[in-house]
C-alpha atoms as a PDB file:
ATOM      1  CA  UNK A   1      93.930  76.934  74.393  1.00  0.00           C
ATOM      2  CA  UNK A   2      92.897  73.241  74.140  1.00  0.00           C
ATOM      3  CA  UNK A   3      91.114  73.918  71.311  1.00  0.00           C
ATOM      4  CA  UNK A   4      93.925  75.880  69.667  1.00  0.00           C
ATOM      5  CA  UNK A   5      96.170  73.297  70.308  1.00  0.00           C
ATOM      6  CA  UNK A   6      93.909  71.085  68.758  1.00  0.00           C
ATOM      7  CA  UNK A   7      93.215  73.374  65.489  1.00  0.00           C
ATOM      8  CA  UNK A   8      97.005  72.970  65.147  1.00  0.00           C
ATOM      9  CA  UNK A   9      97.657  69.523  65.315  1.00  0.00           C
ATOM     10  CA  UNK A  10      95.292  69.177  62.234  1.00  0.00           C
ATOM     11  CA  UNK A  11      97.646  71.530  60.118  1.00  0.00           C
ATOM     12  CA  UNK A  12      99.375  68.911  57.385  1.00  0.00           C
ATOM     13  CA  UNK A  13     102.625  69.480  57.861  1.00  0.00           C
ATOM     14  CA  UNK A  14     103.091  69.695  53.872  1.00  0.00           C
ATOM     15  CA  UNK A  15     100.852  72.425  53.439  1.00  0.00           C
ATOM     16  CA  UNK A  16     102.293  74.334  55.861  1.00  0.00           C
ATOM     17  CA  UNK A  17     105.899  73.899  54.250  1.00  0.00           C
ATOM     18  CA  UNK A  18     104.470  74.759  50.876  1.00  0.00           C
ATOM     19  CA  UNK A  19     103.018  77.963  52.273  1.00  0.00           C
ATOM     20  CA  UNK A  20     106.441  78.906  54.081  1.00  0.00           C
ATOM     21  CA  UNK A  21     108.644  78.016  50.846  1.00  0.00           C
ATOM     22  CA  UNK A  22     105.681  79.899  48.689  1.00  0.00           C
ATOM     23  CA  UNK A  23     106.193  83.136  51.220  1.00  0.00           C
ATOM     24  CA  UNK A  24     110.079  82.965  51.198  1.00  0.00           C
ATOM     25  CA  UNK A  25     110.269  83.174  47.397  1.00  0.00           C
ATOM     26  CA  UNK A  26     107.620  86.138  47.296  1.00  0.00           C
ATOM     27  CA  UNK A  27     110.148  88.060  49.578  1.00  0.00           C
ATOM     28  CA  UNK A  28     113.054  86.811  47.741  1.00  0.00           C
ATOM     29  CA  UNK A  29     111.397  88.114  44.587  1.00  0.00           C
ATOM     30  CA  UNK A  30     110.539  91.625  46.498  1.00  0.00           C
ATOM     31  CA  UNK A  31     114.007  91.801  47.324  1.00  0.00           C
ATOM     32  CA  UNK A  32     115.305  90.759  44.204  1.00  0.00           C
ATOM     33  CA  UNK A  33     113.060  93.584  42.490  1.00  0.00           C
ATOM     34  CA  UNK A  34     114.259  96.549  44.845  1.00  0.00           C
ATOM     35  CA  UNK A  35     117.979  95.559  44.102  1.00  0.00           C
ATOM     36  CA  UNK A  36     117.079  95.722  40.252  1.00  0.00           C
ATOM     37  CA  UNK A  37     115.242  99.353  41.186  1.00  0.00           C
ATOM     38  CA  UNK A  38     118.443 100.877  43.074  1.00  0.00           C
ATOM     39  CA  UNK A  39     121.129  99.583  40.760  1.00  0.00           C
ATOM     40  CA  UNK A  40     119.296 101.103  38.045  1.00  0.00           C
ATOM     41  CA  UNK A  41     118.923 104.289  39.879  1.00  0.00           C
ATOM     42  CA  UNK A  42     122.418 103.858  40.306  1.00  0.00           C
ATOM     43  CA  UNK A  43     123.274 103.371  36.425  1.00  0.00           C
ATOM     44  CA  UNK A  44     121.050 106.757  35.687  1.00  0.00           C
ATOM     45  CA  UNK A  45     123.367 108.851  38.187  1.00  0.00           C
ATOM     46  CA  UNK A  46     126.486 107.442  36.498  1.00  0.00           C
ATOM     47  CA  UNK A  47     125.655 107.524  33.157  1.00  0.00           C
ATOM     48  CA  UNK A  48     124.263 111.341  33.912  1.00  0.00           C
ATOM     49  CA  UNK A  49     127.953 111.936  35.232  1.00  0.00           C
ATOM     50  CA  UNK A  50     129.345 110.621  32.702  1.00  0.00           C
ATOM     51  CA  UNK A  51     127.180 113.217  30.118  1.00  0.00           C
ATOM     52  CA  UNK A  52     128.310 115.817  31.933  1.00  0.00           C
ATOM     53  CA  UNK A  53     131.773 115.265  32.396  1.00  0.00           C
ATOM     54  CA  UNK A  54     132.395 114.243  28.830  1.00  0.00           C
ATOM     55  CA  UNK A  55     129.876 115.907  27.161  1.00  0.00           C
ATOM     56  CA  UNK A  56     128.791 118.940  28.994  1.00  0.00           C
ATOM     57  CA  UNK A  57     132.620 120.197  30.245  1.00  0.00           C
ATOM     58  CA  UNK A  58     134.634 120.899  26.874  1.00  0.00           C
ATOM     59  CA  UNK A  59     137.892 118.432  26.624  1.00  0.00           C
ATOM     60  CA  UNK A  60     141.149 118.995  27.375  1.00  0.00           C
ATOM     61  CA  UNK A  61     141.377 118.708  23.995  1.00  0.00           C
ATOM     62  CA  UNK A  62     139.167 116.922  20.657  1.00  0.00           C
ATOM     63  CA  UNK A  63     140.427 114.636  17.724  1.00  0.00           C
ATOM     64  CA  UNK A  64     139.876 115.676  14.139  1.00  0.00           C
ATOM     65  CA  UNK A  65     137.630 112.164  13.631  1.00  0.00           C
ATOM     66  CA  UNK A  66     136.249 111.254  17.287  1.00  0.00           C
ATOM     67  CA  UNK A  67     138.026 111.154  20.704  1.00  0.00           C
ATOM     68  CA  UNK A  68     138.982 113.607  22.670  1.00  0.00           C
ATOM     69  CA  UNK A  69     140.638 113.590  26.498  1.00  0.00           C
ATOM     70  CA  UNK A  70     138.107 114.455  29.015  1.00  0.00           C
ATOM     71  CA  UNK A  71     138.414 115.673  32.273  1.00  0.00           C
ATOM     72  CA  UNK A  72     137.679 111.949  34.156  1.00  0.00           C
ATOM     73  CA  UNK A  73     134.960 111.731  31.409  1.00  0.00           C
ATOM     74  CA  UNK A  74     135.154 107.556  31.947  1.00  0.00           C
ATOM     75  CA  UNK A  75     135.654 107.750  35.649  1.00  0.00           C
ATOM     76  CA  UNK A  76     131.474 107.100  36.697  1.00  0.00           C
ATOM     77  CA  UNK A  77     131.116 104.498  33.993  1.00  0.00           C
ATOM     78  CA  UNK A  78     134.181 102.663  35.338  1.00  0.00           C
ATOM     79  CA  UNK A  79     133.244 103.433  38.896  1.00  0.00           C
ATOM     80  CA  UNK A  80     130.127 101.657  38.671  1.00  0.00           C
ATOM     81  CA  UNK A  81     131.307  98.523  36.863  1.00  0.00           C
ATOM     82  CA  UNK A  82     133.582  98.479  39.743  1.00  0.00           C
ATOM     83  CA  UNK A  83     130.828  98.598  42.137  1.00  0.00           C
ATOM     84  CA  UNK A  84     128.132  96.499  40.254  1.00  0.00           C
ATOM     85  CA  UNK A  85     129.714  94.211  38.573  1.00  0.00           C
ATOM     86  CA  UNK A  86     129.925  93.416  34.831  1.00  0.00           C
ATOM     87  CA  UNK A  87     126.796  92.881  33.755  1.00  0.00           C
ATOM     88  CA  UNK A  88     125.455  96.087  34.786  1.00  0.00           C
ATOM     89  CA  UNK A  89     129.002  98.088  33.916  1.00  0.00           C
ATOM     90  CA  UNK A  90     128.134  96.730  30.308  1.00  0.00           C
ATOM     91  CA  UNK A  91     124.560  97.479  30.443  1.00  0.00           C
ATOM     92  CA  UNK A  92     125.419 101.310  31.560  1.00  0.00           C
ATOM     93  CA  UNK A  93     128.385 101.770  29.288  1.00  0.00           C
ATOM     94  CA  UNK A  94     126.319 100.629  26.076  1.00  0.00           C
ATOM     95  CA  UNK A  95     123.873 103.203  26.810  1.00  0.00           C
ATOM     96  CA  UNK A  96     125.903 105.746  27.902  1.00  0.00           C
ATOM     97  CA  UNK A  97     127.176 104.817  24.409  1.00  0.00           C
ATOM     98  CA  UNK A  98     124.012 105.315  22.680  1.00  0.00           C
ATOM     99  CA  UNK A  99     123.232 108.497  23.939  1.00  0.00           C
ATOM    100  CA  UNK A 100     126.808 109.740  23.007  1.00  0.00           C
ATOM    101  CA  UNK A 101     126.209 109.132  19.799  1.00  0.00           C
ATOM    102  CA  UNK A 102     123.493 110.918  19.106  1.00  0.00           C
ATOM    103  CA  UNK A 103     124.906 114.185  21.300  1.00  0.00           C
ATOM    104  CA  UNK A 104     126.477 117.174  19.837  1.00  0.00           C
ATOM    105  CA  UNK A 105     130.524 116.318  18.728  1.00  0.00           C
ATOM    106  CA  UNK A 106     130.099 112.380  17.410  1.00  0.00           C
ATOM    107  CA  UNK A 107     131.399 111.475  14.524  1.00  0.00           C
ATOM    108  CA  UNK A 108     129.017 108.532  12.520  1.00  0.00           C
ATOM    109  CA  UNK A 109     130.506 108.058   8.920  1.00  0.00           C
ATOM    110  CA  UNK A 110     128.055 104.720   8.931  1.00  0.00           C
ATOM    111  CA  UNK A 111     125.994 102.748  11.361  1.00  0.00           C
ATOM    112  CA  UNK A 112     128.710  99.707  11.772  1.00  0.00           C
ATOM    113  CA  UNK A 113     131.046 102.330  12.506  1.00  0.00           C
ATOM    114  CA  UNK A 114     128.892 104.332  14.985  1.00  0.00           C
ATOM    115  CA  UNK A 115     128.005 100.977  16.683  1.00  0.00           C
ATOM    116  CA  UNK A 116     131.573  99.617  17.233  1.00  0.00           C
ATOM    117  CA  UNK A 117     132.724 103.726  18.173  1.00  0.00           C
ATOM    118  CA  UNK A 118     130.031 104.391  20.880  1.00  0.00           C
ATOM    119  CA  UNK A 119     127.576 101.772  22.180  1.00  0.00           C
ATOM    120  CA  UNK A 120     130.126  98.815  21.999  1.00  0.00           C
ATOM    121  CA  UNK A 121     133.140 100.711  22.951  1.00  0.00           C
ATOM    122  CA  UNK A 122     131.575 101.995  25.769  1.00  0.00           C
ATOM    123  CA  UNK A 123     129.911  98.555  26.579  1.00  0.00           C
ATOM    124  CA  UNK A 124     133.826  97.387  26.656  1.00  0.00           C
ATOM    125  CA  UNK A 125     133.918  99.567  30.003  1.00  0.00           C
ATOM    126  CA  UNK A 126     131.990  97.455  31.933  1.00  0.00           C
ATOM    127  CA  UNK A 127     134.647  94.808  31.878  1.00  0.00           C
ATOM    128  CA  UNK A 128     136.016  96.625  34.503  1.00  0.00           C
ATOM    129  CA  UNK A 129     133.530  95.066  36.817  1.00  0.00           C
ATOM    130  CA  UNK A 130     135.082  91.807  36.087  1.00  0.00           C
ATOM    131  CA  UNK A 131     137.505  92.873  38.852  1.00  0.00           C
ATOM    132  CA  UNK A 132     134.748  94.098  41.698  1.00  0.00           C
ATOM    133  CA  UNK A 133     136.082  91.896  44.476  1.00  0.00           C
ATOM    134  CA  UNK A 134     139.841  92.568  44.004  1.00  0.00           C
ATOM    135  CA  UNK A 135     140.331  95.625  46.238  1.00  0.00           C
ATOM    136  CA  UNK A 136     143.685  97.195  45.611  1.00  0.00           C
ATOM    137  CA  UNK A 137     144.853  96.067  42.213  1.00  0.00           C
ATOM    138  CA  UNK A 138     141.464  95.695  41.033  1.00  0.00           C
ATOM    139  CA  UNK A 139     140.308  99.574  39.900  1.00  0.00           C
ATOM    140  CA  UNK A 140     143.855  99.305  38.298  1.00  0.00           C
ATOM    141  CA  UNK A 141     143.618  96.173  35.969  1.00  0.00           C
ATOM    142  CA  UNK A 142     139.682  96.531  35.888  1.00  0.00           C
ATOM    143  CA  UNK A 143     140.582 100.280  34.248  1.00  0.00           C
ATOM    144  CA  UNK A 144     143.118  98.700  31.810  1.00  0.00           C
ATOM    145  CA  UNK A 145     141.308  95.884  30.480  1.00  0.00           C
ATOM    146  CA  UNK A 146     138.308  98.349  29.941  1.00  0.00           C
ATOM    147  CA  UNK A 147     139.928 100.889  28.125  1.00  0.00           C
ATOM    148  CA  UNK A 148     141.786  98.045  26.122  1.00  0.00           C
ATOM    149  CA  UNK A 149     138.567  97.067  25.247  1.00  0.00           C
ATOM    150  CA  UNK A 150     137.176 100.246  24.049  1.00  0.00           C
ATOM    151  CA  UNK A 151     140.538 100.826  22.143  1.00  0.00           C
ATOM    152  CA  UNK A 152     139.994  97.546  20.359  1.00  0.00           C
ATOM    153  CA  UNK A 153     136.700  98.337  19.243  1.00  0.00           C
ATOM    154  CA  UNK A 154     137.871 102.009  18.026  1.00  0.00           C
ATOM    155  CA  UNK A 155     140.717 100.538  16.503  1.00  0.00           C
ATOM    156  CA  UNK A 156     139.029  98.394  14.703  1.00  0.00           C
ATOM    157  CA  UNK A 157     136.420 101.419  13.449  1.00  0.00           C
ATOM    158  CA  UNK A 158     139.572 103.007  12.383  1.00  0.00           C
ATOM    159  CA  UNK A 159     140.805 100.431  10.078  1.00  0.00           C
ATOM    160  CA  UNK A 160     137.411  99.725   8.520  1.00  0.00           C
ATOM    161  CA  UNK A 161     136.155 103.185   7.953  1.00  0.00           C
ATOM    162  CA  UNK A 162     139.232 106.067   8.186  1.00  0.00           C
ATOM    163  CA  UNK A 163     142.655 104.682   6.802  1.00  0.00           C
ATOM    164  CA  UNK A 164     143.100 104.490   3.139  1.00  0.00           C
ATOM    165  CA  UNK A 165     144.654 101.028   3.353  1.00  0.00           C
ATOM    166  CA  UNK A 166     142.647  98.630   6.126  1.00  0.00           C
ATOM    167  CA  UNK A 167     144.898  96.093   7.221  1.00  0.00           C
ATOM    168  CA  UNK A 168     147.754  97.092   6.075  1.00  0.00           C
ATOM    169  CA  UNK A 169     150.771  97.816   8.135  1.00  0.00           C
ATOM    170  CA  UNK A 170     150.173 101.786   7.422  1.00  0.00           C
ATOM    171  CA  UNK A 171     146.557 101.348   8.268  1.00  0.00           C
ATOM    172  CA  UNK A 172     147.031  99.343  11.210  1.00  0.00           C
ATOM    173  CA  UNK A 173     149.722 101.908  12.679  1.00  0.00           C
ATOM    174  CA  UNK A 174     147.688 104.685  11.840  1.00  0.00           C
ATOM    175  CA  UNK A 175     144.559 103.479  13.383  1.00  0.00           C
ATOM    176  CA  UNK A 176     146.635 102.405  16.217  1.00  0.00           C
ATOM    177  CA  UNK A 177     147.867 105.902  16.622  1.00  0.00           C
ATOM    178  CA  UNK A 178     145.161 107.730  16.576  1.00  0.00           C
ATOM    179  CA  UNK A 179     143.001 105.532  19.054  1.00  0.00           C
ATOM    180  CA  UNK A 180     146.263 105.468  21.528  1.00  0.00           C
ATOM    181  CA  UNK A 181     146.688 109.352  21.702  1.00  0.00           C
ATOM    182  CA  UNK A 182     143.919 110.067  23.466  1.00  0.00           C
ATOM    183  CA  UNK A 183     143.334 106.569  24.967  1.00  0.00           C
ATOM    184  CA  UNK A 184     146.357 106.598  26.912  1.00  0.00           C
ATOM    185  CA  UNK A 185     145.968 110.118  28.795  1.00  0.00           C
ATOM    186  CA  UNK A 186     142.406 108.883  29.583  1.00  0.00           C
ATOM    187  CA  UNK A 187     143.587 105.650  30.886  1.00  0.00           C
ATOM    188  CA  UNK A 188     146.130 108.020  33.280  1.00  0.00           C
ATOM    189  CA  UNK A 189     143.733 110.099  34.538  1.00  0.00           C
ATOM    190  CA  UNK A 190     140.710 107.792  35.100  1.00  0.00           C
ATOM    191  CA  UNK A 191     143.142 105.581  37.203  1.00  0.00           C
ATOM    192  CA  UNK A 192     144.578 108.760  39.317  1.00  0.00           C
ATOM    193  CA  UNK A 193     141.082 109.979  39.472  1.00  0.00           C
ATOM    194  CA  UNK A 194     139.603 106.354  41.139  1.00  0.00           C
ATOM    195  CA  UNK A 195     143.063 106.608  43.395  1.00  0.00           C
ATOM    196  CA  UNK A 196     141.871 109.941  44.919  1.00  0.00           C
ATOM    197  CA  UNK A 197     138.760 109.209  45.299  1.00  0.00           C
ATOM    198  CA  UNK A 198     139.203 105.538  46.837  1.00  0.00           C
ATOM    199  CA  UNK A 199     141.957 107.227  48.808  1.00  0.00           C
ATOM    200  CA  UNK A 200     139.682 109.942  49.833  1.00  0.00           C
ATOM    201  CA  UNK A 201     136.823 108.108  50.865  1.00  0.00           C
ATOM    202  CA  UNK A 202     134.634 110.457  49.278  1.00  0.00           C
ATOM    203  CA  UNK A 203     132.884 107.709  47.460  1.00  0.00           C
ATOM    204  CA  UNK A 204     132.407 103.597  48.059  1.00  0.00           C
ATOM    205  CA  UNK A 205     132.689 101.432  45.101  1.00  0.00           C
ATOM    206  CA  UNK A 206     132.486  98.617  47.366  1.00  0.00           C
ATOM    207  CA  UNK A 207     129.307  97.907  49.057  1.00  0.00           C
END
């Protein structure tokens, strides 16, 4: 024991932080990296959801140029914004976006157009994750600015590749239109859908 004791009073003191410091970062970094692993799992699941629901179950009904109102086809990409925060809403929702595009029932007229139509609109969705920490109103305003944000990216697609005028007050009504008829029910029913289920219980978007 003496001997020990004397073993440990010729420790420097500095070393011994460095190697304590040196060990908490390694775990922090081990931690950090098993987050990154699960909230990626996490973005597969909802992004698969989202394939399914939007592109696997037919619509409630399809637009002649792109759109269509799904059956809570936005609900998972939303829902995990919501749980995960921005970054990673944006992250899933661009390529949720990607792989929409190249599915079965796009529309791509040109590659500006296909960009702002499916991996930025659906990037817009993540904005919803802006509004993580607010609890009641949050899904509600999250959901609005979201889908605000992909109808600003499809309305702008609209007036740069479908109306005969762009920028015009037909073509800016038109595209406005067309973006808001099916924009609008899907704003209605993602936010009843995230109700229910908040209300339910039967999933936790808040951690």
């Amino acid at each position: 024991m003496t001997r020990l004791r004397g073993q440990l009073s010729t420790v420097d003191p500095s070393n011994l932080i460095q190697v304590m410091l040196a060990e908490g970062i390694r775990m922090t970094e081990q931690a950090k990296s098993a987050q990154r692993v699960k909230i990626l799992s996490e973005a597969t699941i909802f992004i698969a959801l989202s394939i399914v629901l939007k592109d696997i179950l037919p619509p409630i009904w399809h637009m002649p140029q792109g759109g269509s109102v799904t059956i809570a086809g936005l609900v998972p990409l939303i829902w995990f914004a919501l749980r995960r925060g921005a970054k990673w809403g944006i992250f899933a929702g661009f390529v949720y976006g990607l792989v929409h595009a190249l599915l079965p029932g796009s529309y791509v007229v040109h590659p500006v157009q296909g960009f702002l139509d499916y991996p930025l609109a659906f990037a817009a969705l993540g904005v919803a994750g802006l509004f993580k920490n607010v609890r009641v109103a949050g899904p509600a305003i999250g959901t609005a600015l979201a889908i605000f944000g992909r109808f600003m990216c499809s309305f702008l697609s609209g007036l740069l590749f479908f109306v005969e005028n762009p920028f015009s007050t037909e073509g800016i009504i038109a595209s406005a239109v067309y973006n808001g008829t099916y924009l609008i029910p899907e704003f209605v029913i993602t936010i009843i859908v995230l109700y229910v289920l908040l209300g339910t219980k039967l999933l936790h978007v808040y951690e």
